[in-house]
Protein backbone atom coordinates (compact mmCIF):
# COMPACT_ATOMS: atom_id res chain seq x y z
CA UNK A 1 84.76 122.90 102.49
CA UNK A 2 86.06 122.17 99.02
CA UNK A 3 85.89 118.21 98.44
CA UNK A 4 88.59 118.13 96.36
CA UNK A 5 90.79 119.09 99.73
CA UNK A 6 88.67 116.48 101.10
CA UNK A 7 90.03 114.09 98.82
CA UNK A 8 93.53 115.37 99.06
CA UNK A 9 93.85 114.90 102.64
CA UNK A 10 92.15 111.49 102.77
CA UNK A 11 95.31 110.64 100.54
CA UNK A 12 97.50 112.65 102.25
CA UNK A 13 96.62 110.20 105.57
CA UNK A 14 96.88 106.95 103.77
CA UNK A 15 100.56 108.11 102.01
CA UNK A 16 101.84 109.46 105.80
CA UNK A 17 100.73 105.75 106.91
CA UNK A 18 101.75 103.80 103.94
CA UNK A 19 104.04 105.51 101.64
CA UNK A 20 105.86 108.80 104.11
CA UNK A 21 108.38 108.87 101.28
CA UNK A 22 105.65 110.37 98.48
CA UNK A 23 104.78 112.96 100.48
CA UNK A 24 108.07 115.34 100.97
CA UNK A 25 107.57 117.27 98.14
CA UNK A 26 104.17 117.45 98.47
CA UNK A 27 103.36 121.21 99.62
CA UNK A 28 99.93 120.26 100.58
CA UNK A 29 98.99 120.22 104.42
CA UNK A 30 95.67 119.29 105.86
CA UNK A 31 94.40 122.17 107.55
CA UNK A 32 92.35 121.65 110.97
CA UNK A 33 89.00 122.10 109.78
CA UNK A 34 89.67 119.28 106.77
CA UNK A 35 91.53 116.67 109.40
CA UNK A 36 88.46 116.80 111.47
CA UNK A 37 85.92 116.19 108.79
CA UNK A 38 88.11 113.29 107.68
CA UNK A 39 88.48 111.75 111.46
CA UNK A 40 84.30 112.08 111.35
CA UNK A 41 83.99 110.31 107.82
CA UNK A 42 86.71 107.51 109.19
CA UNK A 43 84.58 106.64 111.94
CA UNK A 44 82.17 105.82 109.70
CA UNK A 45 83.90 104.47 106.89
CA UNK A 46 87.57 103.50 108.58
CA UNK A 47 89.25 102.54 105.50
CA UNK A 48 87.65 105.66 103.57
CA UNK A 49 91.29 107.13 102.84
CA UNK A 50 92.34 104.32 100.85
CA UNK A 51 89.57 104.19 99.00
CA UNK A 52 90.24 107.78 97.73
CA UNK A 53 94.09 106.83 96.62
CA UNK A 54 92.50 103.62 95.07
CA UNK A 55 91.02 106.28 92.95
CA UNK A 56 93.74 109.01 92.82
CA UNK A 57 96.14 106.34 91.57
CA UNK A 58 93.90 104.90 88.50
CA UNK A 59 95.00 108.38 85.76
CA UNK A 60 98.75 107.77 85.79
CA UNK A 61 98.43 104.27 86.08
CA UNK A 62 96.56 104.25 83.24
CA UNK A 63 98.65 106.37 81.33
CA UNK A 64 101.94 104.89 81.91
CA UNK A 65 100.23 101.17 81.94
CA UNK A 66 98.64 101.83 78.50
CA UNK A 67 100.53 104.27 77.03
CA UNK A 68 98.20 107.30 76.83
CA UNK A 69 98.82 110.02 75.01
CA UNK A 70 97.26 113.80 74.31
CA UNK A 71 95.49 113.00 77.54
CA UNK A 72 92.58 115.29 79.31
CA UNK A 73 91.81 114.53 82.92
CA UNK A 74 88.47 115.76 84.09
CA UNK A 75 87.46 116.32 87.14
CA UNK A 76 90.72 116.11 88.46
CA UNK A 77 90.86 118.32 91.68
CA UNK A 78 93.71 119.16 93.91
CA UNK A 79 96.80 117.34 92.37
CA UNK A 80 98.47 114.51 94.51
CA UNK A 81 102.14 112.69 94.19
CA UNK A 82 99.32 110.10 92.49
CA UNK A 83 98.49 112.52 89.93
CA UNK A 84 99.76 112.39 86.81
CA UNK A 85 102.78 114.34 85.93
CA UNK A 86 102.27 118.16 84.15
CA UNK A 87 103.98 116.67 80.99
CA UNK A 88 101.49 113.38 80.81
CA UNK A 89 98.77 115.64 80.37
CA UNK A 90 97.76 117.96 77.98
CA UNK A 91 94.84 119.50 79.86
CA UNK A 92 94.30 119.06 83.82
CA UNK A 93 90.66 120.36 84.19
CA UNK A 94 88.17 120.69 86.88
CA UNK A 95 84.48 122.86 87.61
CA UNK A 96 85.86 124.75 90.21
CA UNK A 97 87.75 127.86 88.68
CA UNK A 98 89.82 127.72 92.36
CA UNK A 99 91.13 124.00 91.63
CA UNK A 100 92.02 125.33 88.08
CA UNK A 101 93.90 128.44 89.53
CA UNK A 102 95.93 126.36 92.19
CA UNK A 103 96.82 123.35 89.79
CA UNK A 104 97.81 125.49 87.40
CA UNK A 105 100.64 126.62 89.46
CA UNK A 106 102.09 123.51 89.67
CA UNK A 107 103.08 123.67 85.93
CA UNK A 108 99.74 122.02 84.61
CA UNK A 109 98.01 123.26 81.23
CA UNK A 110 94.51 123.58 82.97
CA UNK A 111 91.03 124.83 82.15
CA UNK A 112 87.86 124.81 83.94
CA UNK A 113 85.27 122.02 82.32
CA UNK A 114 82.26 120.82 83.33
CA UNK A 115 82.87 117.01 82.29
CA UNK A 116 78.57 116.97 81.63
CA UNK A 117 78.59 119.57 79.14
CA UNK A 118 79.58 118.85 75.41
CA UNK A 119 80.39 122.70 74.79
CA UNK A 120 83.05 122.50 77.67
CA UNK A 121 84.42 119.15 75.92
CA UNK A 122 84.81 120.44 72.46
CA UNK A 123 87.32 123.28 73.97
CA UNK A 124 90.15 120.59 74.31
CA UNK A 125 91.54 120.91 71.57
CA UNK A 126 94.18 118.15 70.20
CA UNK A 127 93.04 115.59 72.93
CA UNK A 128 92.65 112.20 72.30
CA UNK A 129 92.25 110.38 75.88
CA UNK A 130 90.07 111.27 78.55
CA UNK A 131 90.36 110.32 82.20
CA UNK A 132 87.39 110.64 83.82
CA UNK A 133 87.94 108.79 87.74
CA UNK A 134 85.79 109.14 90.45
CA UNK A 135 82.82 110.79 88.22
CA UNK A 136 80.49 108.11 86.36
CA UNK A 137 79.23 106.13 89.81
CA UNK A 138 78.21 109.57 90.45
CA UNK A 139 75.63 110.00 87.52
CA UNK A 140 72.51 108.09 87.53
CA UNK A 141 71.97 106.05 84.06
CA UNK A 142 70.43 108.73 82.06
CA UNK A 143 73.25 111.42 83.11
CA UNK A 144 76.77 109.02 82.45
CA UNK A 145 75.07 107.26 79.16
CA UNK A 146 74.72 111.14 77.98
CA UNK A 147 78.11 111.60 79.46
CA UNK A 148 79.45 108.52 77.15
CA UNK A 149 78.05 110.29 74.15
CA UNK A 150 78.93 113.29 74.53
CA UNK A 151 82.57 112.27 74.76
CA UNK A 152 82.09 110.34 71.46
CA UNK A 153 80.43 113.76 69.79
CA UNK A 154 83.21 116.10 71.07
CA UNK A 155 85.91 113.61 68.58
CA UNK A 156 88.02 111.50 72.27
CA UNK A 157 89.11 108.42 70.67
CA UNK A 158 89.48 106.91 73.82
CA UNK A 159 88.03 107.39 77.80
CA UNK A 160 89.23 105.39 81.36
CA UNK A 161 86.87 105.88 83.72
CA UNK A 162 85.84 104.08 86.80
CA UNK A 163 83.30 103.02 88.75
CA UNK A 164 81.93 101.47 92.23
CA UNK A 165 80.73 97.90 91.71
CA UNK A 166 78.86 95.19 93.84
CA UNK A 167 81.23 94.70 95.88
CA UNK A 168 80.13 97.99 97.92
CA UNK A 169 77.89 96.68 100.77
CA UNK A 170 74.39 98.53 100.71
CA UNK A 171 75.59 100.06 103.85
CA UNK A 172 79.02 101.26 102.45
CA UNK A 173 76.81 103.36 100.16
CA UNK A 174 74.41 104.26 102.81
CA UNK A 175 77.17 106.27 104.41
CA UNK A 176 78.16 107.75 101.46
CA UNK A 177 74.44 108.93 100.77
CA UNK A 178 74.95 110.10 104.37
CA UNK A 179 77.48 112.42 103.03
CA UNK A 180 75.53 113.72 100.33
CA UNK A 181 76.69 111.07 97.66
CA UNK A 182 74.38 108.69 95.61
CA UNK A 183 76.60 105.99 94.40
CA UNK A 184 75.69 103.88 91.15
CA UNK A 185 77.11 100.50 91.68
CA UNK A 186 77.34 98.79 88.48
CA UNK A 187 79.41 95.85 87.04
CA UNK A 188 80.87 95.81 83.52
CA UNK A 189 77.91 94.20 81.87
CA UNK A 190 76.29 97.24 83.35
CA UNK A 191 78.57 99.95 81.78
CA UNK A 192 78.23 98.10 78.54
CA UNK A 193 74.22 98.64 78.56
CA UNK A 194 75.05 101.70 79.28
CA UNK A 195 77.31 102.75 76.02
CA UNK A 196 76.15 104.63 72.71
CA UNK A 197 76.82 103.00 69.58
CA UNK A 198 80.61 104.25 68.79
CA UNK A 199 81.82 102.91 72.00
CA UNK A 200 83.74 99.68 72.53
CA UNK A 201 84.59 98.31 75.60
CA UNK A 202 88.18 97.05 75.28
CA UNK A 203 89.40 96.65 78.99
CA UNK A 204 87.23 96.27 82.31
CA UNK A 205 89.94 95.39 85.16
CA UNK A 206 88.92 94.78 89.02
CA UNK A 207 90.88 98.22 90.42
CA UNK A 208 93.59 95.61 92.72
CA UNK A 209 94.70 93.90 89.55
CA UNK A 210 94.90 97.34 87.45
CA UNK A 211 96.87 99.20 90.29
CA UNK A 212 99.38 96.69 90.86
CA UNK A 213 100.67 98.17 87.09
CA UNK A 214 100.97 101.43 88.99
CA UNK A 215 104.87 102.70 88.25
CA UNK A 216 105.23 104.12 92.03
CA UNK A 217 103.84 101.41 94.40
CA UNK A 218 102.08 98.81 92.66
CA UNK A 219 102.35 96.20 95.06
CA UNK A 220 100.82 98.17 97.96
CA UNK A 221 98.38 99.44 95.77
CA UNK A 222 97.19 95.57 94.48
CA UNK A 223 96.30 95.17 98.22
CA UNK A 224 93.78 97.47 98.45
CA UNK A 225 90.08 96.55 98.73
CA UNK A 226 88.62 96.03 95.45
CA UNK A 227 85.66 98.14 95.41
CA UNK A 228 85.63 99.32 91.74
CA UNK A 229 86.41 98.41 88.00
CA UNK A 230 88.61 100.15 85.85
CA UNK A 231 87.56 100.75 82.02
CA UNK A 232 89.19 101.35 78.30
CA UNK A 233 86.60 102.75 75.81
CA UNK A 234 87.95 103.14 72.26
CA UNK A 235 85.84 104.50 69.85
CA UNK A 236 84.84 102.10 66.78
């Protein structure tokens, strides 16, 4: 099961509930098999779904809230009503050549990237910004500092990222390790250890104060738990 779909429906539950309205263009169904994973996860983690659209929302509220430009988003999976638009980004990429295939359908410019590898980086050519959501509480310290500077070396001039923070209870993250995840919780004084020299840290906004910027539903979106920060690295 792709978790990308995962994702997709988890968003796809909290819009039906919260937003009906964003969803009636949205081609996307949840099959079966995907609605019963996510009524499994929800019993362990019951607000799980808007966790995932606290995420899904951060790219184009970034873009439109900073005014991005000759943006890449990486990692982006299965694109959602929260997505940003084909013409806001200049590359939509993901791993999985079957996300790539799918998005690119919906009028994206995409290309399958591994957001680790340098290489993979340096083959977006002309972009400036990356958006990198959902990926760096992923990597242990080692992994997302290499991450940082490999971003710097393939010429970005700017990254938004987030990332879990304290405020996810020790058994919040047992669940997720349950799941096969092993979340890095880390405050900004945390990702700033963390950056090579070339890095600044310009912006590091708790996600309910960021989102409420968001140019579809920021209010509902400001109510949501606040379980990560959201970051602005320019390079020096």
């Amino acid at each position: 099961m792709r978790s990308d779909l995962i994702a997709a429906g988890m968003v796809r539950s909290w819009l039906e509930a919260n937003a009906p309205h964003m969803t009636e263009s949205w081609s996307f169904e949840i099959t079966e098999e995907i609605q019963g994973f996510i009524n499994r996860v929800k019993m362990l983690l019951p607000d799980v779904d808007a966790q995932f659209v606290s995420q899904a929302a951060v790219p184009r509220t970034a873009i439109t809230h900073w005014n991005l430009t000759d943006v890449a988003v990486l990692g982006g999976g299965m694109a959602s009503p929260l997505s940003p638009h084909p013409h806001e980004a200049l590359y939509y990429t993901d791993i999985n050549p079957a996300v790539v295939e799918e998005v690119g359908e919906l009028g994206y410019n995409t290309r399958q990237v591994d957001a680790r590898s340098l290489d993979d980086l340096k083959t977006l050519v002309g972009a400036k910004t990356a958006l990198a959501i959902g990926l760096i509480h992923f990597l242990d310290d080692a992994a997302a500092r290499q991450t940082f500077a490999n971003l710097l070396d393939a010429g970005f001039e700017r990254v938004v990222f987030n990332n879990m923070n304290n405020n996810v209870s020790d058994e919040l993250a047992g669940n997720w390790h349950k799941l096969g995840f092993v979340l890095y919780r880390r405050e900004p004084e945390d990702i700033r250890a963390l950056l090579p020299s070339g890095w600044t840290m310009q912006e590091a906004v708790i996600a309910s104060e960021f989102l409420s910027h968001n140019p579809d539903m920021g209010d509902k979106l400001s109510r949501l738990i606040d379980l990560h920060h959201v970051y602005l690295l320019e390079r020096d």
